[in-house]
C-alpha atoms as a PDB file:
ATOM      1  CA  UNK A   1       9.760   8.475  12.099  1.00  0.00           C
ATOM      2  CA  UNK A   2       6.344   9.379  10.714  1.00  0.00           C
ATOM      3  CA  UNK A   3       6.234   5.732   9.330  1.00  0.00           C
ATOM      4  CA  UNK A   4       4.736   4.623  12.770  1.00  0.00           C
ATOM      5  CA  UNK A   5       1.748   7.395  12.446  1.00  0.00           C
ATOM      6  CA  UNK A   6       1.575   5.914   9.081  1.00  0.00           C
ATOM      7  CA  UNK A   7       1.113   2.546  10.851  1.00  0.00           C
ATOM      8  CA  UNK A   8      -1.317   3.593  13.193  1.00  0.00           C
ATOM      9  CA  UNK A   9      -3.751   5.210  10.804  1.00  0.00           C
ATOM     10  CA  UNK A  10      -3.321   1.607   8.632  1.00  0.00           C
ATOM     11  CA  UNK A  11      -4.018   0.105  11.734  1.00  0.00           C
ATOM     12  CA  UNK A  12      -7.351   2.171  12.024  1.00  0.00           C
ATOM     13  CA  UNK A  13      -8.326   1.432   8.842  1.00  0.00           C
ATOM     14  CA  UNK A  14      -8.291  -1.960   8.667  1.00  0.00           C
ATOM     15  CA  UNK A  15      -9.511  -2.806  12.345  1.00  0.00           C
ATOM     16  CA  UNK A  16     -12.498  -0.555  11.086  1.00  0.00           C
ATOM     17  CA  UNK A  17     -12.667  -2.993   7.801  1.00  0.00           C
ATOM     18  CA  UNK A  18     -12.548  -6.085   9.767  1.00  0.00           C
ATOM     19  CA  UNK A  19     -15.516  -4.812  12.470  1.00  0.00           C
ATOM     20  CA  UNK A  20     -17.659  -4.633   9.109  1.00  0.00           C
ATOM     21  CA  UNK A  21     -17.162  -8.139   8.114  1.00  0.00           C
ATOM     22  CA  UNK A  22     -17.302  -9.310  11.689  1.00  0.00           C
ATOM     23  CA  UNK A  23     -13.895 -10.552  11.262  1.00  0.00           C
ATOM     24  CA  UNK A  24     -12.318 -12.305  14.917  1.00  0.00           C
ATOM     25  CA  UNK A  25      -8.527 -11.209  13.493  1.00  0.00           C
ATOM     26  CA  UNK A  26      -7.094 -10.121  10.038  1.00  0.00           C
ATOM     27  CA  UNK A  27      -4.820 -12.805   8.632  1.00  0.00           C
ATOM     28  CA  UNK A  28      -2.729 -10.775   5.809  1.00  0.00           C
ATOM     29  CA  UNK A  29      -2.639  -7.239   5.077  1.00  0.00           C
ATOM     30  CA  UNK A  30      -1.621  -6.347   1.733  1.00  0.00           C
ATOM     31  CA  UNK A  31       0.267  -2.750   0.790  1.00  0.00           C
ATOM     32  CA  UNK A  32       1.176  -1.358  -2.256  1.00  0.00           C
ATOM     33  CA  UNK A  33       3.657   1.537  -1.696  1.00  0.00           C
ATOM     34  CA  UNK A  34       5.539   3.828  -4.833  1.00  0.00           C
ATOM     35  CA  UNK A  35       8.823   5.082  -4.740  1.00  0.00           C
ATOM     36  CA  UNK A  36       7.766   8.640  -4.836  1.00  0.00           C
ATOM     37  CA  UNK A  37       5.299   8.254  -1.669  1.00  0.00           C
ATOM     38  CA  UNK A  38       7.298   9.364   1.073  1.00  0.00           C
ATOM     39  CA  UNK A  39       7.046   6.440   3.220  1.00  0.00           C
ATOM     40  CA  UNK A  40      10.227   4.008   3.499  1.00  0.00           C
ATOM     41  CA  UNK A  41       9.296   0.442   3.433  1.00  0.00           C
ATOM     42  CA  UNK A  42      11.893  -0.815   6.089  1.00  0.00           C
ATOM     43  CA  UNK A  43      10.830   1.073   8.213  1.00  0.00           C
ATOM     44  CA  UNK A  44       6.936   1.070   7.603  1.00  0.00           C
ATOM     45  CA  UNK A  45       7.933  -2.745   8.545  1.00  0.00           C
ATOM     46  CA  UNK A  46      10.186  -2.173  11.809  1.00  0.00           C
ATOM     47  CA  UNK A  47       6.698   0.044  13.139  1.00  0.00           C
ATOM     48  CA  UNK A  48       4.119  -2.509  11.920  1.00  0.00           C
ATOM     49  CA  UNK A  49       4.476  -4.070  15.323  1.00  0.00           C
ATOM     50  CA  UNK A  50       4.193  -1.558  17.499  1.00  0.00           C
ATOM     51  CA  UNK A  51       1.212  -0.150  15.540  1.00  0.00           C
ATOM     52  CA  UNK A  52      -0.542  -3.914  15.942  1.00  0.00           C
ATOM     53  CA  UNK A  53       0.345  -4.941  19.010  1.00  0.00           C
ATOM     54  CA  UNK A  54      -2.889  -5.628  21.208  1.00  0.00           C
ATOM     55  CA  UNK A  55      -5.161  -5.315  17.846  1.00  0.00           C
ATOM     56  CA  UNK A  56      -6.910  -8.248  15.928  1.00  0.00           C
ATOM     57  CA  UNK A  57      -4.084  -7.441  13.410  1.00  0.00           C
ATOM     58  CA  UNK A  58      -1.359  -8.481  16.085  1.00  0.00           C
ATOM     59  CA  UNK A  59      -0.564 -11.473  14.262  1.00  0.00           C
ATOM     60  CA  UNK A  60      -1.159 -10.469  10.508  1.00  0.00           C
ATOM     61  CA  UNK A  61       1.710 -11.003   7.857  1.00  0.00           C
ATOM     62  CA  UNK A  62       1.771  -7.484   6.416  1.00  0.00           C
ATOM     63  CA  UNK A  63       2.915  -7.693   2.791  1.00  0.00           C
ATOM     64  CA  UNK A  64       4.063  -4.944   1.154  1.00  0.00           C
ATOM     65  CA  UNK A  65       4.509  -4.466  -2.684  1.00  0.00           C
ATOM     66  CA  UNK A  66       6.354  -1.813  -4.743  1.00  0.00           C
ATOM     67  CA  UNK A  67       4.277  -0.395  -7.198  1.00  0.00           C
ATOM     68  CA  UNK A  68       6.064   1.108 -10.458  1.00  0.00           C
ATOM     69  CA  UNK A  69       6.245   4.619 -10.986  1.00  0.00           C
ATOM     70  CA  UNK A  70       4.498   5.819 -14.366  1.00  0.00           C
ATOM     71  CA  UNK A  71       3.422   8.617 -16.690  1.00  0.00           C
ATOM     72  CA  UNK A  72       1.464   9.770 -19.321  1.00  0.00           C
ATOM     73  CA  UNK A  73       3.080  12.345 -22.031  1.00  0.00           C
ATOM     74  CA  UNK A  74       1.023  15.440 -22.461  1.00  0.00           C
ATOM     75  CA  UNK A  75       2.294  15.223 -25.928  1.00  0.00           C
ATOM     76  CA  UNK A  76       2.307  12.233 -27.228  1.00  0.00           C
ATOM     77  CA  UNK A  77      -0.205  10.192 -24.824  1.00  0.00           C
ATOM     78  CA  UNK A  78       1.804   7.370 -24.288  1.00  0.00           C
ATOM     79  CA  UNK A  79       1.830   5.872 -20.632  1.00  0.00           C
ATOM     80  CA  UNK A  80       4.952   4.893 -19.827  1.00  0.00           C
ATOM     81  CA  UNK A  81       6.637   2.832 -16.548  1.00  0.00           C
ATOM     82  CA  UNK A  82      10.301   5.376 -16.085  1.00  0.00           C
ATOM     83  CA  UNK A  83      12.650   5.685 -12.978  1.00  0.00           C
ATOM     84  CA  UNK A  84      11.427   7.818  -9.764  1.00  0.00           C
ATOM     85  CA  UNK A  85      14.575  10.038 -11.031  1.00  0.00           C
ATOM     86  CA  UNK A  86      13.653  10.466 -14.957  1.00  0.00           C
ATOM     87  CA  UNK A  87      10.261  11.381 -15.139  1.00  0.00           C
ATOM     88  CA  UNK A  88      10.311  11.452 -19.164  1.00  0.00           C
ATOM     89  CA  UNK A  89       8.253   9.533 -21.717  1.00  0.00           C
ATOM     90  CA  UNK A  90       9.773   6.896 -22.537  1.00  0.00           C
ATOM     91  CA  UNK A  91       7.898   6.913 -26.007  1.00  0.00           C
ATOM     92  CA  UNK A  92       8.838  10.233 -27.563  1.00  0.00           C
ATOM     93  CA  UNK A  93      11.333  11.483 -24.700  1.00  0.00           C
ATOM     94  CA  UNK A  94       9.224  14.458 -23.560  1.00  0.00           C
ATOM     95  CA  UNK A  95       9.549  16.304 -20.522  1.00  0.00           C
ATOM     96  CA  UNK A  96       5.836  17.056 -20.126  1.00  0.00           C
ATOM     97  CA  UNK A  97       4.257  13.983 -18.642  1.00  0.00           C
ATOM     98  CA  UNK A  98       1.571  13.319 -15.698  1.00  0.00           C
ATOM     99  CA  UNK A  99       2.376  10.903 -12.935  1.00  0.00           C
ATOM    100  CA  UNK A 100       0.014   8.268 -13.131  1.00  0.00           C
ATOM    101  CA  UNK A 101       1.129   6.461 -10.551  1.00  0.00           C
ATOM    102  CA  UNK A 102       4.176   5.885  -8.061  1.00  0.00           C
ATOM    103  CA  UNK A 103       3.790   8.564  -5.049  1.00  0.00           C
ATOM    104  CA  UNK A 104       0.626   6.052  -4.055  1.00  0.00           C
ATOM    105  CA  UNK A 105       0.241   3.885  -0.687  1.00  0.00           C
ATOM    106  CA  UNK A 106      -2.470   2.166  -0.944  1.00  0.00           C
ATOM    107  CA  UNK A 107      -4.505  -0.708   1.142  1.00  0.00           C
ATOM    108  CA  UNK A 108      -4.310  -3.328  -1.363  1.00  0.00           C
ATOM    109  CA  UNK A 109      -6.190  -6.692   0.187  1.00  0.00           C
ATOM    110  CA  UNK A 110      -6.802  -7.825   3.831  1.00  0.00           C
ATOM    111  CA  UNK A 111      -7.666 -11.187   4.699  1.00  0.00           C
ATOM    112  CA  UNK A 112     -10.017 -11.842   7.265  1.00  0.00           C
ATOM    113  CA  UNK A 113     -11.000 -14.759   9.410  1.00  0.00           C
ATOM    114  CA  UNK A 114     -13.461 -15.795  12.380  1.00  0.00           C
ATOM    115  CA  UNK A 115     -11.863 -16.825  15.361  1.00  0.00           C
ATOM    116  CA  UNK A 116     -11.966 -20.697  14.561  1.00  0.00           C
ATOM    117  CA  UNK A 117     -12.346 -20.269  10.852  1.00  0.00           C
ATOM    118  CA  UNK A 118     -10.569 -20.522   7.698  1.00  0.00           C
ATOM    119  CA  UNK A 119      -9.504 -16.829   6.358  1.00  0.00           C
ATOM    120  CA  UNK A 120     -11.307 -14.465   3.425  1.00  0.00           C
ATOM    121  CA  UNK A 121      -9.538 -12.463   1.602  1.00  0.00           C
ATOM    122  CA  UNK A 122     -10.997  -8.375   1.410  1.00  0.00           C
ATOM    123  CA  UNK A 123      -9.962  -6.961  -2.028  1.00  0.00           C
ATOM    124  CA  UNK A 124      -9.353  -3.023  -1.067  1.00  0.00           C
ATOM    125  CA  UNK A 125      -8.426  -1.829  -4.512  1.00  0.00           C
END
């Protein structure tokens, strides 16, 4: 299950975001994962808490987001949001496109608070 390395390197990351903003524990973690990126979304959830446990993360609601698969055509230029499966252009139907986007997991937001403080929110993008 390399979803639980996945977790752990997260789990560096954004303990080494909240010691920059002096944060006392991260509130919300925000992920946006593709279809094409390799890592399973159940079960990037089921080793979230073993990842967290003991961390000022140990708490946080992780959310995680599906973000669309697209393309450009080579051909045509036309960016395009297709199926994981049918990586065509959807505007002229060529096979020659670019992925754009979709095999991506990326740190989207983290929200940070003090120990007795209301939370800020970290835009990672």
């Amino acid at each position: 299950m390399h979803e639980l390395s996945v977790c752990i390197a997260l789990m560096q990351q954004v303990e080494r975001i909240a010691q920059e903003h002096d944060a006392g524990r991260v509130e919300r973690i925000v992920l946006q994962v593709g279809p094409l990126s390799g890592v399973e979304a159940p079960l990037l959830e089921h080793a979230w808490p073993l990842a967290a446990a003991g961390t000022l993360a140990e708490a946080a609601e992780l959310v995680i987001e599906n973000a669309a698969v697209k393309v450009e055509c080579t051909q045509c230029g036309a960016v395009s949001e297709v199926a994981p499966n049918r990586l065509l252009c959807a505007s002229c139907g060529d096979f020659r496109t670019r992925l754009v986007s979709g095999d991506e997991m990326l740190l989207a937001s983290l929200e940070l608070s003090q120990m007795n403080s209301q939370p800020v929110q970290q835009q990672c993008v």
